[in-house]
Protein backbone atom coordinates (compact mmCIF):
# COMPACT_ATOMS: atom_id res chain seq x y z
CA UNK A 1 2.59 11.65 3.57
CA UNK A 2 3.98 9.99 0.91
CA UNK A 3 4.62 5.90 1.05
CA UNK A 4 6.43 3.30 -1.47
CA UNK A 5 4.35 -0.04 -3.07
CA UNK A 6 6.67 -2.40 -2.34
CA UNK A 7 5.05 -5.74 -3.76
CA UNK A 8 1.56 -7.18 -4.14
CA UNK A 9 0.27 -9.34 -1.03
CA UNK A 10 0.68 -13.10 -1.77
CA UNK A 11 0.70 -16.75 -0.86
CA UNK A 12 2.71 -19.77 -2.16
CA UNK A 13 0.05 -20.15 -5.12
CA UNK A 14 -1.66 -16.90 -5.14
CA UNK A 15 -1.41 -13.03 -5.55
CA UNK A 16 -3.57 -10.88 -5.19
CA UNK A 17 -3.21 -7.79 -8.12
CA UNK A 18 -5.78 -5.35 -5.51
CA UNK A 19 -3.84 -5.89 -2.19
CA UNK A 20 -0.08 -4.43 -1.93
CA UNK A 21 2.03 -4.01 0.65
CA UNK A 22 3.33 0.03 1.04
CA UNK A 23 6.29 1.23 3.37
CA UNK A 24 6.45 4.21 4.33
CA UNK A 25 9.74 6.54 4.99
CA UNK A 26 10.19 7.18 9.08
CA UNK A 27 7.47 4.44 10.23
CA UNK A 28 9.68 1.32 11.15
CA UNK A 29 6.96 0.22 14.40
CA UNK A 30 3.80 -1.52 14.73
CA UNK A 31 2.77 1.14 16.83
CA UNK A 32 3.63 3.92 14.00
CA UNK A 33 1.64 2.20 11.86
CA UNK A 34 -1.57 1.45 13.38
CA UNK A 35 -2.02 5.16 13.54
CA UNK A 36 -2.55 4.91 9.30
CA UNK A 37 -5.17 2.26 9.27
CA UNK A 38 -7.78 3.40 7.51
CA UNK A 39 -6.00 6.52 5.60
CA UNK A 40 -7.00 6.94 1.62
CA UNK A 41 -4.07 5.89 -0.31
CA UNK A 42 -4.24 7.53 -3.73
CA UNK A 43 -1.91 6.20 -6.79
CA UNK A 44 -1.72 8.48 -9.63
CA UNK A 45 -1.47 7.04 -13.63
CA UNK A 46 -1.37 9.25 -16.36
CA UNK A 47 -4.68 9.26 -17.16
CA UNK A 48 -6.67 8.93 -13.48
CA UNK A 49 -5.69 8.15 -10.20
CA UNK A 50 -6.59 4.78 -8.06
CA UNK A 51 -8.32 5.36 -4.67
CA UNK A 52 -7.51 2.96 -1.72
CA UNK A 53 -7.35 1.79 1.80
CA UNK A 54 -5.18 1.34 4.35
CA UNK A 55 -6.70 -1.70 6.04
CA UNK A 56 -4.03 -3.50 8.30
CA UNK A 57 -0.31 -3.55 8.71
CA UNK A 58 1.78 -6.28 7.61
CA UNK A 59 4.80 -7.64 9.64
CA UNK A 60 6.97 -5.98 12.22
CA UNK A 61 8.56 -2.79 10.93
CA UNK A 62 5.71 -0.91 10.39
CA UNK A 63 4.30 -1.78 6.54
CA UNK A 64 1.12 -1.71 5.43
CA UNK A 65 -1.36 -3.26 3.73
CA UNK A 66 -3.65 -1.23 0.82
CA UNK A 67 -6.81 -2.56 -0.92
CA UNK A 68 -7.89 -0.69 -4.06
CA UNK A 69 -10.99 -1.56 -6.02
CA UNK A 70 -9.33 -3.11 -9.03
CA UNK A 71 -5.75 -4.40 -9.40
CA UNK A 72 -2.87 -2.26 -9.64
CA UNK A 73 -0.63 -2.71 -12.66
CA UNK A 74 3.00 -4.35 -12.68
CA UNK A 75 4.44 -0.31 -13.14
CA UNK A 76 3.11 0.27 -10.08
CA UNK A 77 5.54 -1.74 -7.84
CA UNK A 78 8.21 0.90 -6.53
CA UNK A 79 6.35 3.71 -7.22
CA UNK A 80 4.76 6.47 -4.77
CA UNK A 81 1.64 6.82 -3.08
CA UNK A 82 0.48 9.44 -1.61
CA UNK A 83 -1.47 8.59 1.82
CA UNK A 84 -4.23 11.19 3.06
């Protein structure tokens, strides 16, 4: 299953680089969604490929929230991710 990064999770004053928000094509429910918490979310770079988790969903129409180990970079927003 493959899902969009959409944006980084953040506040009025912060953002956090390791959390992003994913969507994925054909889940628009809560109820969709909580059926991927806790998938591996795996973003591929040229030269190795960042390992996360799905760890909650975030809003209404079925997003999700990912937490990798170290922060994504700013290429990464819009790009795919492949959840397993």
């Amino acid at each position: 299953m493959e899902g969009i990064i959409v944006n980084y999770r953040k506040s009025v004053h912060v953002q956090k680089p390791n959390h992003v928000v994913v969507s994925v094509e054909g889940i628009d429910t809560k109820d969709k969604a909580t059926k991927l918490v806790g998938k591996k979310v795996i973003y591929h770079t040229g030269k190795k490929d960042m390992i996360g988790k799905v760890n909650a969903i975030h809003g209404n129409k079925g997003a999700l929230r990912a937490v990798f180990e170290t922060g994504m970079p700013g290429q990464a927003l819009g790009q795919k991710v492949k959840i397993e």
